[in-house]
C-alpha atoms as a PDB file:
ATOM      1  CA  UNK A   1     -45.781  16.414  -5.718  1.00  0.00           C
ATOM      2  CA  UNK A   2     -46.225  17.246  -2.603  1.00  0.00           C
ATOM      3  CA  UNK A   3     -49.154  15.853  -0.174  1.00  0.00           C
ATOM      4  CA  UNK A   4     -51.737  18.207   1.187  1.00  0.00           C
ATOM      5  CA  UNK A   5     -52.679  18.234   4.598  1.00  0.00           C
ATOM      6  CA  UNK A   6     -56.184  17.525   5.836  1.00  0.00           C
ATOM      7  CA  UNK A   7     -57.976  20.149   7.720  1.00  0.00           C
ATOM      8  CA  UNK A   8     -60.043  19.739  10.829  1.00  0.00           C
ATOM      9  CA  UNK A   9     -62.692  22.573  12.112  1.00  0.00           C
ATOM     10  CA  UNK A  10     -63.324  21.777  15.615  1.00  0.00           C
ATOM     11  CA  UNK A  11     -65.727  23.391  18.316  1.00  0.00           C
ATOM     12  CA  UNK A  12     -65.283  23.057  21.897  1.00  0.00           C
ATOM     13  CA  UNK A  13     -67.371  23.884  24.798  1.00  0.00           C
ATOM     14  CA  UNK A  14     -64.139  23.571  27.483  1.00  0.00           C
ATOM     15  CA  UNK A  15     -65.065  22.929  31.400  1.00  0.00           C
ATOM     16  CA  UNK A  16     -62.028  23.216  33.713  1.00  0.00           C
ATOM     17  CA  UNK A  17     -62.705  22.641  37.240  1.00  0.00           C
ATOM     18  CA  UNK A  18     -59.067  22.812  37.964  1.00  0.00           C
ATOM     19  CA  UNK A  19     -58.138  26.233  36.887  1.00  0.00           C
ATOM     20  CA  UNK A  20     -62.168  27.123  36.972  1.00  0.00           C
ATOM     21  CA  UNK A  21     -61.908  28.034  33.242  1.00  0.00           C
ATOM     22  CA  UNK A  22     -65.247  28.062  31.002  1.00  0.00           C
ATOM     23  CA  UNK A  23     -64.877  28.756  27.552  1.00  0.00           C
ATOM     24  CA  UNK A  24     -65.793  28.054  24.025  1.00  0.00           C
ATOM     25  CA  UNK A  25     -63.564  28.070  21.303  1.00  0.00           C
ATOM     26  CA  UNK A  26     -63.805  27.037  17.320  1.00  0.00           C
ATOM     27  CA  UNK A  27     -60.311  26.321  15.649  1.00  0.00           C
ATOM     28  CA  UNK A  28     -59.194  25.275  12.121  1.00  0.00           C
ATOM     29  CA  UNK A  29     -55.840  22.741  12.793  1.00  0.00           C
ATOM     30  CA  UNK A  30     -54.085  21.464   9.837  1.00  0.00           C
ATOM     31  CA  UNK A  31     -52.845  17.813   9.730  1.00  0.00           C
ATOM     32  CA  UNK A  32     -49.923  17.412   8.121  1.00  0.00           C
ATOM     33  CA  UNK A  33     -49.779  13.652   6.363  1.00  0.00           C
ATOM     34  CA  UNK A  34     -46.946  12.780   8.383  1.00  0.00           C
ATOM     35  CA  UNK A  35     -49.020  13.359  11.316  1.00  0.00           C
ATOM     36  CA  UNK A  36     -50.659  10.788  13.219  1.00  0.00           C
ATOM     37  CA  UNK A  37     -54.724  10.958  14.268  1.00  0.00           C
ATOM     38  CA  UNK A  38     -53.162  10.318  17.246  1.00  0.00           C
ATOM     39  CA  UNK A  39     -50.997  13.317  17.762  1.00  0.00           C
ATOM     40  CA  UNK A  40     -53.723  15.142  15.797  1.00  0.00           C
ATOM     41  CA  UNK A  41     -56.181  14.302  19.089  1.00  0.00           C
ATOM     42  CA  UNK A  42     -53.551  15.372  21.436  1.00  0.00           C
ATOM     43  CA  UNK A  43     -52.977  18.773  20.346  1.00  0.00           C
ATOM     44  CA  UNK A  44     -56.670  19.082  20.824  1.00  0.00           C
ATOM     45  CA  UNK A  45     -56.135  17.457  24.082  1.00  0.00           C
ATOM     46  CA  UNK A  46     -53.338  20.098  25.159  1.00  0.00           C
ATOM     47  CA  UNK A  47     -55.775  22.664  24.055  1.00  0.00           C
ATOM     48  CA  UNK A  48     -58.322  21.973  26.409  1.00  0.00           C
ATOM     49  CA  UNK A  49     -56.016  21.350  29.119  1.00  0.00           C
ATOM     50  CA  UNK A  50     -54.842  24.567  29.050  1.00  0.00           C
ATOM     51  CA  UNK A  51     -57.370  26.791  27.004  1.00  0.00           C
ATOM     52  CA  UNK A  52     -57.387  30.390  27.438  1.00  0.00           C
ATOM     53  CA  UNK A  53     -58.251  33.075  25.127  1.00  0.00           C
ATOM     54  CA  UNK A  54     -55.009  34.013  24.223  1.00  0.00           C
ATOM     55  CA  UNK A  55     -53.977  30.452  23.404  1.00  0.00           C
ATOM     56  CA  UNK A  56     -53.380  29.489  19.530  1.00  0.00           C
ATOM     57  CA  UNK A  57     -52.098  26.943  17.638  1.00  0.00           C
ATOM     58  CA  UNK A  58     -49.061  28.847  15.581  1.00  0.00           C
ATOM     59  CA  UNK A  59     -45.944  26.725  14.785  1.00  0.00           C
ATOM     60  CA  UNK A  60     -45.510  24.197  12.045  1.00  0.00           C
ATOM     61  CA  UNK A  61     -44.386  20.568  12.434  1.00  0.00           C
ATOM     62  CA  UNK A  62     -41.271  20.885  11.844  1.00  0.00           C
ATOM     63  CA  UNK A  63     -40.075  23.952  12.696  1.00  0.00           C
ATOM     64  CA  UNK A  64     -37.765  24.080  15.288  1.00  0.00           C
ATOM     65  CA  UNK A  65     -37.852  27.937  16.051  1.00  0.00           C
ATOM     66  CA  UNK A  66     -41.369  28.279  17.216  1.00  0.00           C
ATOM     67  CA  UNK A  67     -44.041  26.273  19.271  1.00  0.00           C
ATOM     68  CA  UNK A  68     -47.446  24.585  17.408  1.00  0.00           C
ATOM     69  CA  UNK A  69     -49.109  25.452  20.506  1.00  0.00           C
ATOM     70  CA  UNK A  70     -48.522  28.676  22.568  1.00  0.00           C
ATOM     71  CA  UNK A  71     -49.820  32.105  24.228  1.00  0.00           C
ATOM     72  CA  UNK A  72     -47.979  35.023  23.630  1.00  0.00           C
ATOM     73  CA  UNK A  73     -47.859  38.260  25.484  1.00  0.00           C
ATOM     74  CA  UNK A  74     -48.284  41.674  23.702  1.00  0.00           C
ATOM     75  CA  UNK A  75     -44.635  42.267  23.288  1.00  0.00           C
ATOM     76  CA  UNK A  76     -44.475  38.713  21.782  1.00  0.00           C
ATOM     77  CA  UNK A  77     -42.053  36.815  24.564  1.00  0.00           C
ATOM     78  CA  UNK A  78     -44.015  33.531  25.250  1.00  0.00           C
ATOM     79  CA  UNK A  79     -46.421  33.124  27.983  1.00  0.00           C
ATOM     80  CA  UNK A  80     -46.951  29.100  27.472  1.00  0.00           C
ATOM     81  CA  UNK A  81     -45.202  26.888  25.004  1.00  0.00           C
ATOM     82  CA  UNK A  82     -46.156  23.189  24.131  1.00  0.00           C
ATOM     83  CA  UNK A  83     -44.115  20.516  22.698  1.00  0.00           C
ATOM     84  CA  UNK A  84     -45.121  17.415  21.517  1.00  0.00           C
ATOM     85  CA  UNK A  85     -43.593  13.945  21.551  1.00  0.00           C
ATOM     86  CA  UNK A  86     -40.481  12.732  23.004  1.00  0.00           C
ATOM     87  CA  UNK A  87     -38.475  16.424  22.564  1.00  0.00           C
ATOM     88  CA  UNK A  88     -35.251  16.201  22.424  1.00  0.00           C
ATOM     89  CA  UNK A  89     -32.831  18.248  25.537  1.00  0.00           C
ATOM     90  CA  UNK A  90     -31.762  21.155  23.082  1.00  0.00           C
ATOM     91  CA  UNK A  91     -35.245  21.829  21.930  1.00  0.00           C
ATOM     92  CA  UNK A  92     -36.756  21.902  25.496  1.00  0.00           C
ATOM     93  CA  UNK A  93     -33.890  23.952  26.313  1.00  0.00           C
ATOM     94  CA  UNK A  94     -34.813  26.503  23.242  1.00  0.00           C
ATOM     95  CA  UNK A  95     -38.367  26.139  25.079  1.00  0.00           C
ATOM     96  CA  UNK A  96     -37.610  27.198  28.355  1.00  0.00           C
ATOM     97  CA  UNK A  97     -35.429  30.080  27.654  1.00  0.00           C
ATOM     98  CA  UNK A  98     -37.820  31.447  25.714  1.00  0.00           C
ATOM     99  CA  UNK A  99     -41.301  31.085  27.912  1.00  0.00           C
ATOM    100  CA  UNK A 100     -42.439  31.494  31.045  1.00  0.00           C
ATOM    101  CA  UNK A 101     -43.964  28.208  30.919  1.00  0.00           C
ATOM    102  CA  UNK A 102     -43.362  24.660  28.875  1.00  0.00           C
ATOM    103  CA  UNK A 103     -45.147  22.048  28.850  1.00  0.00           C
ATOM    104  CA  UNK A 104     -43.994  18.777  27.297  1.00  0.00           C
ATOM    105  CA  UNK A 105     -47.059  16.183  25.899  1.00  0.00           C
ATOM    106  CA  UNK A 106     -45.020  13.287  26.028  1.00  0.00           C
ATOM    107  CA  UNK A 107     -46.291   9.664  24.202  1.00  0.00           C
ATOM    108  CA  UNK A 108     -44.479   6.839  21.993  1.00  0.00           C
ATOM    109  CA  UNK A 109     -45.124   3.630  23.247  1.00  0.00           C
ATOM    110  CA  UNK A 110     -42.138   1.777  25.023  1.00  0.00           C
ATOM    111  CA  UNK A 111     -40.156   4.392  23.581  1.00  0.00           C
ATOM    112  CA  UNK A 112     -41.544   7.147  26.095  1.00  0.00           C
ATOM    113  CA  UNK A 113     -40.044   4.823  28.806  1.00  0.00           C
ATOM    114  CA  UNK A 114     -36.842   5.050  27.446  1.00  0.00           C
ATOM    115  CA  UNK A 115     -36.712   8.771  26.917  1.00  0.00           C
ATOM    116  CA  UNK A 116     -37.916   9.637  30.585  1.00  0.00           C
ATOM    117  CA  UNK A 117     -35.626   7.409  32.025  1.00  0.00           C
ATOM    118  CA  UNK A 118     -33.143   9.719  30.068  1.00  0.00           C
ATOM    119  CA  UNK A 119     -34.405  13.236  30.231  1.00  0.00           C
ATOM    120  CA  UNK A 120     -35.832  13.040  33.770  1.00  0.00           C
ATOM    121  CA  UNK A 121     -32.711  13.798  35.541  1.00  0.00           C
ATOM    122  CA  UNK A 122     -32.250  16.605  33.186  1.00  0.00           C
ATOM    123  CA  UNK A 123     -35.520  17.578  33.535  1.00  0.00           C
ATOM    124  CA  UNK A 124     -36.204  18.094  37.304  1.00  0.00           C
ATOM    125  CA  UNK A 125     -34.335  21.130  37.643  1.00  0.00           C
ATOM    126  CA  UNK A 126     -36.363  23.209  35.637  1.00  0.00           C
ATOM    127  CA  UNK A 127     -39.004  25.120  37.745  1.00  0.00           C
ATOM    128  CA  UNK A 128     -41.027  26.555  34.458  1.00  0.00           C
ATOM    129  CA  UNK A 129     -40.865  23.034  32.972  1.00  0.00           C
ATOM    130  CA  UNK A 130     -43.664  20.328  33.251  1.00  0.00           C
ATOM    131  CA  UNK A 131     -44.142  16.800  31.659  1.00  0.00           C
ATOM    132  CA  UNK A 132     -47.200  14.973  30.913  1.00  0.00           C
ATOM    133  CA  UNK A 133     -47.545  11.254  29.497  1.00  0.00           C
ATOM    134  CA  UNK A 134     -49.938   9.692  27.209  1.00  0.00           C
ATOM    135  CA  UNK A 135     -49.408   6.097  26.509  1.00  0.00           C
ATOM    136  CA  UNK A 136     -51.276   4.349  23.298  1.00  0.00           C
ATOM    137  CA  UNK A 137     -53.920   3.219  24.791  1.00  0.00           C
ATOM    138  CA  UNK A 138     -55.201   6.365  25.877  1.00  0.00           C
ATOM    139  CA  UNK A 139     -54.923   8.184  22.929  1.00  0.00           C
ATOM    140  CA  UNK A 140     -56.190   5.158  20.956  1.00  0.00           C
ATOM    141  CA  UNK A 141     -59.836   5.451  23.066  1.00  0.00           C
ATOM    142  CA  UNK A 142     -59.604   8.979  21.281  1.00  0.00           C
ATOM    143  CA  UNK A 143     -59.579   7.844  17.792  1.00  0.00           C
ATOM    144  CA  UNK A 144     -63.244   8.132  17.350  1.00  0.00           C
ATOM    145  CA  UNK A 145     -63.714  11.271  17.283  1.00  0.00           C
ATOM    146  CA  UNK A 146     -61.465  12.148  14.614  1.00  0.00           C
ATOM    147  CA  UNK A 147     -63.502  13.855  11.421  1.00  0.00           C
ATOM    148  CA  UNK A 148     -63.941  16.953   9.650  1.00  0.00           C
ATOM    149  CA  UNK A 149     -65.824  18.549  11.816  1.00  0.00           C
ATOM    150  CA  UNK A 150     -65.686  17.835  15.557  1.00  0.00           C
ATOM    151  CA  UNK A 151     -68.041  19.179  18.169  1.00  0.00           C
ATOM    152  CA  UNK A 152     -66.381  18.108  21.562  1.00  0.00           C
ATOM    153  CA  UNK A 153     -67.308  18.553  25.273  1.00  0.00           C
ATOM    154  CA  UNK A 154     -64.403  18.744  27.281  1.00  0.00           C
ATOM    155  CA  UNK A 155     -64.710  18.247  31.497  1.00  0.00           C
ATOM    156  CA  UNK A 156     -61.697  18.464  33.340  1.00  0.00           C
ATOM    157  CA  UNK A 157     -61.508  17.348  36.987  1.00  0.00           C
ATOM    158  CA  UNK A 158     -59.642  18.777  39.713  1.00  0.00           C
ATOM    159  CA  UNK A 159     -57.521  15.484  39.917  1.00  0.00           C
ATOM    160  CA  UNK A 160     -56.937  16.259  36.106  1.00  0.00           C
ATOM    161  CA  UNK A 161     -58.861  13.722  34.633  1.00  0.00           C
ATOM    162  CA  UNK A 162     -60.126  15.093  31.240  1.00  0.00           C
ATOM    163  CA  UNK A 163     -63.790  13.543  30.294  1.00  0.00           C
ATOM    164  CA  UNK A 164     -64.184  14.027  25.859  1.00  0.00           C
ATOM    165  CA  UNK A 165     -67.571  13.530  24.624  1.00  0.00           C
ATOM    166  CA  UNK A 166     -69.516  14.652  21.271  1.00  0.00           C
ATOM    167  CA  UNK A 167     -72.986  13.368  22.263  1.00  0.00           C
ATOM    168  CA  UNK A 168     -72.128   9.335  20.547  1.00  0.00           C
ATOM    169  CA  UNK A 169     -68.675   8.952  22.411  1.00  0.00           C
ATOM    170  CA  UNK A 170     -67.436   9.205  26.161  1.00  0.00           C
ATOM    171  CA  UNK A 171     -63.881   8.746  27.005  1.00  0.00           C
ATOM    172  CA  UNK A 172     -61.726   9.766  30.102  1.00  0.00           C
ATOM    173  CA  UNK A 173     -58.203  10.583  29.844  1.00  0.00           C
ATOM    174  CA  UNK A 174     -55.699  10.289  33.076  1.00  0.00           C
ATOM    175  CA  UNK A 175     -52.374  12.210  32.310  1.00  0.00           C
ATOM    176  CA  UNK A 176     -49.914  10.867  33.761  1.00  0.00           C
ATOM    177  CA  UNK A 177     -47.388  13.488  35.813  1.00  0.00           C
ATOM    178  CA  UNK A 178     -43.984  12.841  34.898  1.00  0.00           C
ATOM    179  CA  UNK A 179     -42.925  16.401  35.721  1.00  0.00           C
END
């Protein structure tokens, strides 16, 4: 038997000081049970962070030939491509060969550590290629908004702080720069 996932409808009203992108945007994201709440909120997280109109959440969880999150030109080569986790070399390689830009959403506890301290070297020499961290705690303070339905106001700063409210809950997330 196997184990349905759980479906999220989510509105945002996106602020982006940064990039000086305003936009609202309603999506549908499936989480599969294997999925944490945790990775579920940073998906939504790389959403805001680099909403456009184009951008969509495609790929499945485990499918290793396409992104979950990515913007795709009209002749289909990627524009942006988002991984999530600690990805392994081959996969970012995949990544960058095929987009113009990648970002990696790294998190995992001590385990992040580790994996920097081995893909960093590897990593720096990849113009199109950037790496954000989220440790626990930060995506923990996110937690509360997880439901059914989530209406979110999103504020990014120009020192890319990202403010997440719904009206009950505030919360500021710092990514941290790896890449």
């Amino acid at each position: 038997m196997t184990l349905k996932s759980d479906v999220h409808k989510v509105s945002f009203e996106i602020a982006d000081l940064r990039r000086g992108y305003f936009g609202y945007h309603k999506l549908t994201l499936a989480r599969h049970p294997s999925e944490t709440e945790q990775r579920l909120m940073l998906r939504l997280l790389a959403f805001a962070l680099y909403a456009s109109a184009e951008l969509k959440f495609v790929g499945e969880l485990c499918n290793q030939d396409e992104p979950e999150l990515c913007e795709q030109a009209l002749d289909g080569r990627y524009l942006f491509w988002a991984e999530f986790g600690l990805a392994d070399e081959r996969r970012i390689k995949r990544a960058v060969h095929r987009a113009d830009k990648v970002v990696v959403f790294a998190y995992g506890g001590q385990d992040l550590a580790h994996w920097w301290d081995d893909m960093a070297g590897k990593c720096t020499r990849i113009d199109s290629l950037s790496v954000l961290a989220f440790d626990n705690p930060s995506l923990e303070t996110l937690l509360p908004f997880v439901a059914k339905t989530m209406a979110l106001a999103v504020n990014i700063d120009e020192d890319g702080s990202v403010r997440i409210s719904n009206g009950q809950y505030d919360v500021v997330v710092v990514p941290r720069v790896l890449k």
